[in-house]
Protein backbone atom coordinates (compact mmCIF):
# COMPACT_ATOMS: atom_id res chain seq x y z
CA UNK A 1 -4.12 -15.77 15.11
CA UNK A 2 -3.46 -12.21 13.31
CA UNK A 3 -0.34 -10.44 13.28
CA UNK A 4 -1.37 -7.41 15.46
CA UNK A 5 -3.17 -10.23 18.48
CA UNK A 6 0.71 -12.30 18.27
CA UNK A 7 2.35 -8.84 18.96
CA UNK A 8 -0.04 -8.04 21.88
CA UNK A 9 0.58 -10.94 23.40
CA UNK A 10 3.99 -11.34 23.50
CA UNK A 11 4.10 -7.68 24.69
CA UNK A 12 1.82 -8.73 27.49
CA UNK A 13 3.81 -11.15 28.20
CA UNK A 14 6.49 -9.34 28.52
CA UNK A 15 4.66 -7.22 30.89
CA UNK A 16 3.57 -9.97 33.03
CA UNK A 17 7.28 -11.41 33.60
CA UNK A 18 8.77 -7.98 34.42
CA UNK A 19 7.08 -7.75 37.72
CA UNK A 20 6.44 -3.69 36.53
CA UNK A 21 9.94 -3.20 36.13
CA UNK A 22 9.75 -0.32 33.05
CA UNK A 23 13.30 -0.91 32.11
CA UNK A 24 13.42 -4.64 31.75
CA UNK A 25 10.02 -4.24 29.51
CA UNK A 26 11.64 -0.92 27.44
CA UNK A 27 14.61 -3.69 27.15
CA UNK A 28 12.17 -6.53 26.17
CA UNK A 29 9.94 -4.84 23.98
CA UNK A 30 12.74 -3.14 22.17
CA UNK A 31 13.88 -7.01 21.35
CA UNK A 32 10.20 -8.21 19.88
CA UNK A 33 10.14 -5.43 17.86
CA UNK A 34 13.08 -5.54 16.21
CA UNK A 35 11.45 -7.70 13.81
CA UNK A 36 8.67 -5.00 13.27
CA UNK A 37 8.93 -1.66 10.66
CA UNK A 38 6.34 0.17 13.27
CA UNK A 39 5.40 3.55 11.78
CA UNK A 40 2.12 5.67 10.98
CA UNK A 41 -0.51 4.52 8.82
CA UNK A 42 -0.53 6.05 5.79
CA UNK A 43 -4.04 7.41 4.27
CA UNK A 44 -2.78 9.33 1.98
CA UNK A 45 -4.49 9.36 -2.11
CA UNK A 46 -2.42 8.48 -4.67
CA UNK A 47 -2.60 10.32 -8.37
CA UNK A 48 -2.07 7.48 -10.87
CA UNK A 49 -1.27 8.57 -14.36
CA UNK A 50 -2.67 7.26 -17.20
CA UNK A 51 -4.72 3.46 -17.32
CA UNK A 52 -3.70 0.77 -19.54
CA UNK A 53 -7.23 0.96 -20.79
CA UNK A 54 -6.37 5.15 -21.79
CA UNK A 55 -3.27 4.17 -23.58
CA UNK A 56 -5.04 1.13 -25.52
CA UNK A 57 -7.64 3.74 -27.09
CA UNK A 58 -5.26 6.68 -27.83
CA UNK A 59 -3.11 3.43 -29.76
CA UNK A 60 -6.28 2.56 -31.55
CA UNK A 61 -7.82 5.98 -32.29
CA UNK A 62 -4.19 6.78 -33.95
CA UNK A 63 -4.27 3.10 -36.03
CA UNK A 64 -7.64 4.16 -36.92
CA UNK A 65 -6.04 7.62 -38.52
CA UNK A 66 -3.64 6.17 -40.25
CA UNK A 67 -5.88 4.22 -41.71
CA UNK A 68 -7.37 7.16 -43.35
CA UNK A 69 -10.67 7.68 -40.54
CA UNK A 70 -12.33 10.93 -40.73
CA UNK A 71 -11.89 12.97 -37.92
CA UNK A 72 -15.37 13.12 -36.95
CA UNK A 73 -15.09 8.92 -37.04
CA UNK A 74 -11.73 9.40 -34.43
CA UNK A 75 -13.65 12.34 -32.26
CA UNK A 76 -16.66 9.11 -31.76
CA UNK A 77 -13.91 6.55 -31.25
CA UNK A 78 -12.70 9.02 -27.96
């Protein structure tokens, strides 16, 4: 059973033993969740610097320089 159906049912449940009494649910629910960090999905895109793979062929085009490459050689190896 997922996460999200366990909550739902216990909230249910919750529901179901009140007898539609809002404040002993409000009281009840406040206790099952305690457990829970409930808050808004985020969706938001995240910028990510530089990729291992990036830093690896800067590394090697510079090696490659030192090692007395042409330019033109170190302008292919980019």
């Amino acid at each position: 059973m997922q996460l999200t159906e366990k909550l739902i049912d216990r909230l249910l449940d919750v529901y179901i033993q009140s007898g539609s009494d809002l404040q002993i649910v409000k009281s009840q629910l406040e206790i099952i969740l305690y457990d829970y960090d409930v808050r808004p999905k985020e969706t938001a895109i995240v910028p990510y610097g530089k990729t291992r793979n990036e830093v690896l062929m800067k590394r090697f085009a510079v090696a490659k320089a030192v090692a007395g490459r042409s330019p033109r050689t170190i302008r292919f190896l980019r």
